[in-house]
N, C-alpha and C. Protein backbone atom coordinates (compact mmCIF):
# COMPACT_ATOMS: atom_id res chain seq x y z
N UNK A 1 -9.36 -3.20 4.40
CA UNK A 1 -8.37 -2.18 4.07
C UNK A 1 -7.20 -2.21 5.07
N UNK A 2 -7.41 -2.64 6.23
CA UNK A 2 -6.06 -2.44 7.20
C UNK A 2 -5.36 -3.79 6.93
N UNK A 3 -5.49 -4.75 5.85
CA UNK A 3 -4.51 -5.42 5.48
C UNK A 3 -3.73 -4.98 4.72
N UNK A 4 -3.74 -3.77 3.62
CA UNK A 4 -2.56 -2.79 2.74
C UNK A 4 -2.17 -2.54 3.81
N UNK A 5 -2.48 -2.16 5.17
CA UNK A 5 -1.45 -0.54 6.09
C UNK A 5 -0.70 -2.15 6.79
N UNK A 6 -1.03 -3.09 6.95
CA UNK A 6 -0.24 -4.05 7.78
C UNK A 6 1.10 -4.21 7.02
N UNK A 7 1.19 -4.12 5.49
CA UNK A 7 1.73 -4.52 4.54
C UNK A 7 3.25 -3.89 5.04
N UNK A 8 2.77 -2.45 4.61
CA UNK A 8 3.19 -1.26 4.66
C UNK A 8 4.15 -0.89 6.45
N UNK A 9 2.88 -1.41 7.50
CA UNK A 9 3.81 -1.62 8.86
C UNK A 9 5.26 -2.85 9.06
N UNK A 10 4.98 -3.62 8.32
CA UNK A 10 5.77 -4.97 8.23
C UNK A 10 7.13 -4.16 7.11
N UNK A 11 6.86 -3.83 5.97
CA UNK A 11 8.46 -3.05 6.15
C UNK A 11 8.84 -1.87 6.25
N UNK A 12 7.99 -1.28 7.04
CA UNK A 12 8.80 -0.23 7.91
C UNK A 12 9.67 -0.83 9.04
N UNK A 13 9.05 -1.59 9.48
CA UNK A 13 9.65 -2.54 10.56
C UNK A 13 11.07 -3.40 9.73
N UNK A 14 10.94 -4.12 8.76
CA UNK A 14 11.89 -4.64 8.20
C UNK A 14 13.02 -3.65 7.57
N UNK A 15 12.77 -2.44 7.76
CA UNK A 15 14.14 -1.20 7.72
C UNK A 15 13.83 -0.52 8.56
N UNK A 16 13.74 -0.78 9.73
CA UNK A 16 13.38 -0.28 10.82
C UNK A 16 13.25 1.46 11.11
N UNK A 17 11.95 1.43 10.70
CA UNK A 17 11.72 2.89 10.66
C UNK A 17 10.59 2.87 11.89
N UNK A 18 10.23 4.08 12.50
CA UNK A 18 9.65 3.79 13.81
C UNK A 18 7.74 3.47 12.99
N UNK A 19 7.13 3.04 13.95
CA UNK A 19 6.11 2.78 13.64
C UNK A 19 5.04 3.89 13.07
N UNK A 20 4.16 4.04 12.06
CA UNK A 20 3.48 4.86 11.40
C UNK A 20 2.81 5.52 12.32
N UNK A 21 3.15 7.35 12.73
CA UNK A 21 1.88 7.76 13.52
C UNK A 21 2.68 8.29 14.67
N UNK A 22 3.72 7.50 14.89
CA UNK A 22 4.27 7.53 16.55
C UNK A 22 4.90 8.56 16.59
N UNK A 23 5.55 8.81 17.72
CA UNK A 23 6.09 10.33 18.29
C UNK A 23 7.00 10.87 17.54
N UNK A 24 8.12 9.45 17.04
CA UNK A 24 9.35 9.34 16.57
C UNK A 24 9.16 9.30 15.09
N UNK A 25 7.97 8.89 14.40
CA UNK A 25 8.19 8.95 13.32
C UNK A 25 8.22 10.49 12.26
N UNK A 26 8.78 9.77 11.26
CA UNK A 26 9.08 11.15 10.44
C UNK A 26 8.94 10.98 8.61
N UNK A 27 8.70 9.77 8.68
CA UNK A 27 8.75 9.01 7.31
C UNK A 27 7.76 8.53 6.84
N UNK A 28 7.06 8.79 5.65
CA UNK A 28 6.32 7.76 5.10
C UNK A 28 6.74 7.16 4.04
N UNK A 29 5.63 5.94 4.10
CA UNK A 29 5.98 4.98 3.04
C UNK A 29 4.93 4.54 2.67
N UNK A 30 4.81 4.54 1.02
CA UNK A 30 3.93 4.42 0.09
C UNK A 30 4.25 3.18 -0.49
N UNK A 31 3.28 2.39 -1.11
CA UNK A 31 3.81 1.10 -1.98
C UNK A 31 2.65 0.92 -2.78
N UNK A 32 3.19 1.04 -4.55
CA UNK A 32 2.71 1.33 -5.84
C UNK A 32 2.34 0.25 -6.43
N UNK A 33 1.23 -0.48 -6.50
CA UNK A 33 0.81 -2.18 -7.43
C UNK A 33 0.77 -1.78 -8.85
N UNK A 34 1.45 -1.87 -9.51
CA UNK A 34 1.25 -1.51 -11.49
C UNK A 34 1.70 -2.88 -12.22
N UNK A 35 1.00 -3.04 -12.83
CA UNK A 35 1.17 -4.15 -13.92
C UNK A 35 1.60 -5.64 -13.33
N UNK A 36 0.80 -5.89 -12.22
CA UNK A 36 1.48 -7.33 -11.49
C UNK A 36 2.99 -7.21 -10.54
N UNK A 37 3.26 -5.96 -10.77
CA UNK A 37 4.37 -5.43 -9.43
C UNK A 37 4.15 -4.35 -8.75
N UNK A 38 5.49 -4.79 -7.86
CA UNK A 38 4.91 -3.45 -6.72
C UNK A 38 6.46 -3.24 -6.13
N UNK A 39 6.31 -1.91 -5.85
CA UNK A 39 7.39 -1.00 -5.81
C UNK A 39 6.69 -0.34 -4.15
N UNK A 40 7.93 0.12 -3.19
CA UNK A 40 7.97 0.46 -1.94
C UNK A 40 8.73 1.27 -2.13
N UNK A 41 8.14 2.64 -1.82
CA UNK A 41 8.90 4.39 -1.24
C UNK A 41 9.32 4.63 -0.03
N UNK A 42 9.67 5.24 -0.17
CA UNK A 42 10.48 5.74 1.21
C UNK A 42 10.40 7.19 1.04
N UNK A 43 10.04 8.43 1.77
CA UNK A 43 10.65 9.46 1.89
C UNK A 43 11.74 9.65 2.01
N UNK A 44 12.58 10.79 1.37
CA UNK A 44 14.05 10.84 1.46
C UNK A 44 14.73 10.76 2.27
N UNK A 45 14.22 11.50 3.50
CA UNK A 45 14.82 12.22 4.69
C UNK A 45 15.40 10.61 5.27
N UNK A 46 14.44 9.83 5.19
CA UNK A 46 14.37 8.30 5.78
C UNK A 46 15.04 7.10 5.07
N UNK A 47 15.33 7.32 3.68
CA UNK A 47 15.45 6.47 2.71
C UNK A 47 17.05 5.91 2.64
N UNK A 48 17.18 4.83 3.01
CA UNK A 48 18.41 3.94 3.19
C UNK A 48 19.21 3.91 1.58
N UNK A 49 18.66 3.75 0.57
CA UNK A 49 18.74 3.96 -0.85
C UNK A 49 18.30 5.28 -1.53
N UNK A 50 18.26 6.77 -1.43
CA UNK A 50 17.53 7.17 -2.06
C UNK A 50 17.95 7.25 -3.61
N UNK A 51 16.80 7.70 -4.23
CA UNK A 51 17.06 7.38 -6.03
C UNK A 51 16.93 9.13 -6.38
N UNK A 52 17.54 9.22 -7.49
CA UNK A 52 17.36 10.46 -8.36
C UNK A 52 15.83 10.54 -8.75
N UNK A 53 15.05 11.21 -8.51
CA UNK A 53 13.81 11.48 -9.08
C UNK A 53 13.88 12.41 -10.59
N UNK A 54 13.70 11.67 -11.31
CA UNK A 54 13.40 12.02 -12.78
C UNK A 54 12.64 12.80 -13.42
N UNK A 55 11.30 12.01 -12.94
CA UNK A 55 9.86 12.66 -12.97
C UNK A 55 9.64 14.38 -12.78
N UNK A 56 8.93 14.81 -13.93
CA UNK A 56 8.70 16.04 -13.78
C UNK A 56 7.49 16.21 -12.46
N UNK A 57 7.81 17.21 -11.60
CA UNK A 57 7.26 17.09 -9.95
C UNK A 57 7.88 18.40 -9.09
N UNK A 58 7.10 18.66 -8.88
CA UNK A 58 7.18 19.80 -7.77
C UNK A 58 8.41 19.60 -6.70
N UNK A 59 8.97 20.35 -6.26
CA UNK A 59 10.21 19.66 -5.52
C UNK A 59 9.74 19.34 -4.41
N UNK A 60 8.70 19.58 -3.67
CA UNK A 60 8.34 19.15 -2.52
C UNK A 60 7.64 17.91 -2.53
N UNK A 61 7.44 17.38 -3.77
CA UNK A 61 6.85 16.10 -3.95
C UNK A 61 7.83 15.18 -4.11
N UNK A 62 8.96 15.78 -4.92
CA UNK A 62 10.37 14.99 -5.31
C UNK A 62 10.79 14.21 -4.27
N UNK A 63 10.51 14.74 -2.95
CA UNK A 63 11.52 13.90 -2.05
C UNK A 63 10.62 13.18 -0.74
N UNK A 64 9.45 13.17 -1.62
CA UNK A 64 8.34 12.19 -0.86
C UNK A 64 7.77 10.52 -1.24
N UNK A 65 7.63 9.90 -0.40
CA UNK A 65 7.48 8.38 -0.97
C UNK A 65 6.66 8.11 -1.87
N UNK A 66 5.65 8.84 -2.25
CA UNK A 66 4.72 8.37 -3.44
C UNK A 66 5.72 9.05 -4.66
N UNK A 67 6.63 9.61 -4.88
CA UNK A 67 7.63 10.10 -6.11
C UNK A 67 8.62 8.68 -5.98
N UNK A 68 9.19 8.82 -4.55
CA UNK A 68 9.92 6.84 -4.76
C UNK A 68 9.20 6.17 -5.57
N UNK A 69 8.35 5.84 -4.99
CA UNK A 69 7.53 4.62 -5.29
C UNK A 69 7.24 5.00 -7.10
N UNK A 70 6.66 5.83 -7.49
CA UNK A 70 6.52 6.10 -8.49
C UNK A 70 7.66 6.02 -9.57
N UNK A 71 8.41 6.84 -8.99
CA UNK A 71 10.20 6.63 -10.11
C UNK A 71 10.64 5.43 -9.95
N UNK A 72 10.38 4.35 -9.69
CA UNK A 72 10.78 2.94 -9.47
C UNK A 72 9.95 2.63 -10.77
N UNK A 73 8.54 2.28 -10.54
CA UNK A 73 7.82 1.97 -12.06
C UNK A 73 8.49 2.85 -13.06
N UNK A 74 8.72 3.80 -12.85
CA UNK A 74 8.83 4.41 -14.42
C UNK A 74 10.15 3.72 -14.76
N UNK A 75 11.41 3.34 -13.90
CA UNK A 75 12.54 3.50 -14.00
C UNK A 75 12.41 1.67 -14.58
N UNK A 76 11.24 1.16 -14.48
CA UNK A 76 11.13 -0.26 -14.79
C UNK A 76 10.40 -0.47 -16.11
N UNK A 77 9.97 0.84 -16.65
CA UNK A 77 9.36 0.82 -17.77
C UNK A 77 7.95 0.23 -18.10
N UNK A 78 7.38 0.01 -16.96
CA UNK A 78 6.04 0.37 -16.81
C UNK A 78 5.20 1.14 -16.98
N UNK A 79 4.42 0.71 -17.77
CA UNK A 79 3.66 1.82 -18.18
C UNK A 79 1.86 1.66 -18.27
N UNK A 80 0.94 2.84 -18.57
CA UNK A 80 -0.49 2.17 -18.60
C UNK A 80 -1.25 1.57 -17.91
N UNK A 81 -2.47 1.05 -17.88
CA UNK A 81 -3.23 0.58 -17.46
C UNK A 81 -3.95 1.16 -16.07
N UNK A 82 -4.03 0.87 -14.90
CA UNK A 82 -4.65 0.78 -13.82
C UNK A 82 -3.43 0.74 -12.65
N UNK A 83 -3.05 1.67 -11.58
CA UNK A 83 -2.54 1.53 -10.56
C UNK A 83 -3.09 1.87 -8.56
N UNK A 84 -2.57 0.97 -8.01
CA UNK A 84 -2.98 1.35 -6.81
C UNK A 84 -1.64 1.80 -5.92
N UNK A 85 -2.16 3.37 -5.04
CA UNK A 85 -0.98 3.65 -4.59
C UNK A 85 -1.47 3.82 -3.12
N UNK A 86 -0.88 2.48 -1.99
CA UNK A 86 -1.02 3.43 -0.40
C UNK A 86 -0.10 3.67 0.42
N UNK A 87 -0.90 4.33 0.96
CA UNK A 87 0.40 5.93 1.77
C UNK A 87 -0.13 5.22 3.06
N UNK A 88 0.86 5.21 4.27
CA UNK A 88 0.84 5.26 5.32
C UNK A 88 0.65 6.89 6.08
N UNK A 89 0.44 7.51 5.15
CA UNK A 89 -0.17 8.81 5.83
C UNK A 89 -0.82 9.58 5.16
N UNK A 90 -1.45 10.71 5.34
CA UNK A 90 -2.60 11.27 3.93
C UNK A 90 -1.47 11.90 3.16
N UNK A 91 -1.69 12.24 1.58
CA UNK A 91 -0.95 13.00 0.77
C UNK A 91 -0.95 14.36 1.80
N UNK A 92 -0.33 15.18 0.95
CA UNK A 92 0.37 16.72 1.68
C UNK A 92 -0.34 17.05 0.45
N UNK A 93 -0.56 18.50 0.66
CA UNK A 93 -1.34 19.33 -0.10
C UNK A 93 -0.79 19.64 -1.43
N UNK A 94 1.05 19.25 -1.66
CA UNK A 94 2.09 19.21 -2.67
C UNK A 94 1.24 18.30 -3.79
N UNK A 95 1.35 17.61 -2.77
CA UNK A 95 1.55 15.57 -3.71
C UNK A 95 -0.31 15.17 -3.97
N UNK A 96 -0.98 15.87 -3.12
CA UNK A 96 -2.98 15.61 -3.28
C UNK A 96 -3.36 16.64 -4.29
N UNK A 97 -3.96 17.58 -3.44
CA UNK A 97 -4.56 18.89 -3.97
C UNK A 97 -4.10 19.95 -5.08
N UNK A 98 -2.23 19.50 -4.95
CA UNK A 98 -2.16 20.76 -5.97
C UNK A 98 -1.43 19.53 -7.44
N UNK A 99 -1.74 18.50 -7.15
CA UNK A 99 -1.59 17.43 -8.04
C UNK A 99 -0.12 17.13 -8.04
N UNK A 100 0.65 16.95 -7.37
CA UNK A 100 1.98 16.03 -7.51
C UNK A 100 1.95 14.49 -8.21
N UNK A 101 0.95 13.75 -7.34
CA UNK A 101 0.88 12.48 -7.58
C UNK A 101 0.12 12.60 -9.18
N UNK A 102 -0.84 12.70 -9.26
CA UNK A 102 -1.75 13.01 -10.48
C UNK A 102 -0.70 13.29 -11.76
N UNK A 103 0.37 14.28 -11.80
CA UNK A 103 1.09 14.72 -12.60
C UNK A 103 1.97 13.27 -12.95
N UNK A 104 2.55 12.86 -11.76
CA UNK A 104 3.07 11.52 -11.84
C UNK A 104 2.83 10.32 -12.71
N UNK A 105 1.64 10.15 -12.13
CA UNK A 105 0.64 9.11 -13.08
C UNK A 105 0.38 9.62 -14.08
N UNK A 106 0.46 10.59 -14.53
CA UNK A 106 0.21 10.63 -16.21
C UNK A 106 1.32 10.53 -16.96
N UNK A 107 2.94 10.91 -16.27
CA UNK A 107 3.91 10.11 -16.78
C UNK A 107 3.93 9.13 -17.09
N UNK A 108 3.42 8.14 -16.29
CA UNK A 108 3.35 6.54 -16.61
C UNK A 108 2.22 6.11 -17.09
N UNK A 109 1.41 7.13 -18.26
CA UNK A 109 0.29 6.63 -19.19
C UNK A 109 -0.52 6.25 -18.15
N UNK A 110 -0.93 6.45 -17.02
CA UNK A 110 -2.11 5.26 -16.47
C UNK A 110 -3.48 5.70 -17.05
N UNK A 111 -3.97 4.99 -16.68
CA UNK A 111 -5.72 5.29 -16.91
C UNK A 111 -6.18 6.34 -15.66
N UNK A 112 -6.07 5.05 -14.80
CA UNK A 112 -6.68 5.32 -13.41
C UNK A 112 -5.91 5.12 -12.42
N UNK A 113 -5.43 5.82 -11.29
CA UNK A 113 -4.75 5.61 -9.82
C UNK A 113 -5.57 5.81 -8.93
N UNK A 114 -5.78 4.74 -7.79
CA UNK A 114 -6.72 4.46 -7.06
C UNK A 114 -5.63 4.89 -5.69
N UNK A 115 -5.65 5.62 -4.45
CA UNK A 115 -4.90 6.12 -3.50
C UNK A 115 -5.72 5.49 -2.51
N UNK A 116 -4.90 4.94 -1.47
CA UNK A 116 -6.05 4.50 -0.43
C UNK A 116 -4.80 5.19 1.27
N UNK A 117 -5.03 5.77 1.81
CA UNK A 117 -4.05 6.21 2.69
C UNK A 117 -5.19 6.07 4.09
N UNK A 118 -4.73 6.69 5.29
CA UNK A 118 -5.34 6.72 6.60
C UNK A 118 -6.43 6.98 6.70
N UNK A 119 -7.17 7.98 5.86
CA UNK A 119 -7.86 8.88 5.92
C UNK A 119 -9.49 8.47 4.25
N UNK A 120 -8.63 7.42 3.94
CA UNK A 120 -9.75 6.64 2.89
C UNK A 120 -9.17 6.51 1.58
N UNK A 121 -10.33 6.51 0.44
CA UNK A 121 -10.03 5.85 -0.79
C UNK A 121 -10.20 7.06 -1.86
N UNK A 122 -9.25 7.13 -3.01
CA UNK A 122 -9.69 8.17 -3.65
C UNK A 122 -9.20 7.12 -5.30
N UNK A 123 -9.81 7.91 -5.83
CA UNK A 123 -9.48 7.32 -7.33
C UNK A 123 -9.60 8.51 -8.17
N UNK A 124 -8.38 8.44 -8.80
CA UNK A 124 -8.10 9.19 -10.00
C UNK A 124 -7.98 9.15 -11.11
N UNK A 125 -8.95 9.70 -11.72
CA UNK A 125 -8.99 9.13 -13.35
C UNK A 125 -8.16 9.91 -14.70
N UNK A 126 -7.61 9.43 -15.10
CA UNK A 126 -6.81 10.34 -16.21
C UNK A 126 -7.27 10.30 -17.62
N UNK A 127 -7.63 9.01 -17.96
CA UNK A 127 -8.18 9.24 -19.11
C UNK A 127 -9.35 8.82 -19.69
C-alpha cells in the first residue's frame, strides 16, 4: 500500500506542494483510477488549476481533492464500473461519514469505490 502514497508524494513534489503530514502542509491530494485512467486532485486552497465543481456536493466537499479528482472523470465522461480513490489524508467527516464522496460516486454510476487513505482501506458499495 505505501506504493499508492509514494505515487501521490512524487506529485505533490512535482507541483511543489510541501510534503504530506508536515508542519507546512495544508493540501491534500487524492488520485481517482476509473476505467483504465486516472485523474489527480488537488484541494482548492492549493490548486494551481482549480476547476468548477459541477457535481451535486456539499460545499465543504466542493473544494476538496476527492471532488477534483472526481469532477475530472465525470468531466471525461466516465462512467460505471469499479473505482479506486487515495487520499493522502483521511476523508473529513464532510466528504466520509456524512457521504460527500459516496454521493459523488453515484454520479458517475459506479458500482463500487474502494478509498484507501493513511488510516486504511474502505470500500463502498453502491449497487
Amino acid at each position: 500500500m505505501t506504493d499508492v502514497f509514494q505515487e501521490l508524494a512524487e506529485f505533490r513534489q512535482q507541483i511543489n506542494l510541501p510534503v504530506a503530514g508536515s508542519e507546512s502542509d495544508r493540501a491534500t491530494v487524492a488520485k481517482l483510477e476509473i476505467g483504465g485512467s486516472e485523474f489527480f486532485g488537488i484541494s482548492s486552497g492549493s490548486n494551481p488549476n482549480p476547476r468548477k465543481i459541477t457535481l451535486r456536493v456539499n460545499p465543504i466537499s466542493k473544494t476538496h481533492a476527492e471532488a477534483d479528482a472526481i469532477q475530472q472523470a465525470f468531466d471525461a465522461s466516465i462512467r460505471g464500473g469499479r473505482a479506486r480513490l487515495i487520499v493522502d489524508r483521511d476523508l473529513c467527516r464532510a466528504c466520509g461519514q456524512n457521504g460527500g464522496v459516496k454521493g459523488m460516486a453515484k454520479q458517475l454510476d459506479l458500482e463500487e469505490l474502494e478509498i484507501i487513505s493513511p488510516s486504511g482501506r474502505e470500500i463502498i458499495k453502491l449497487k
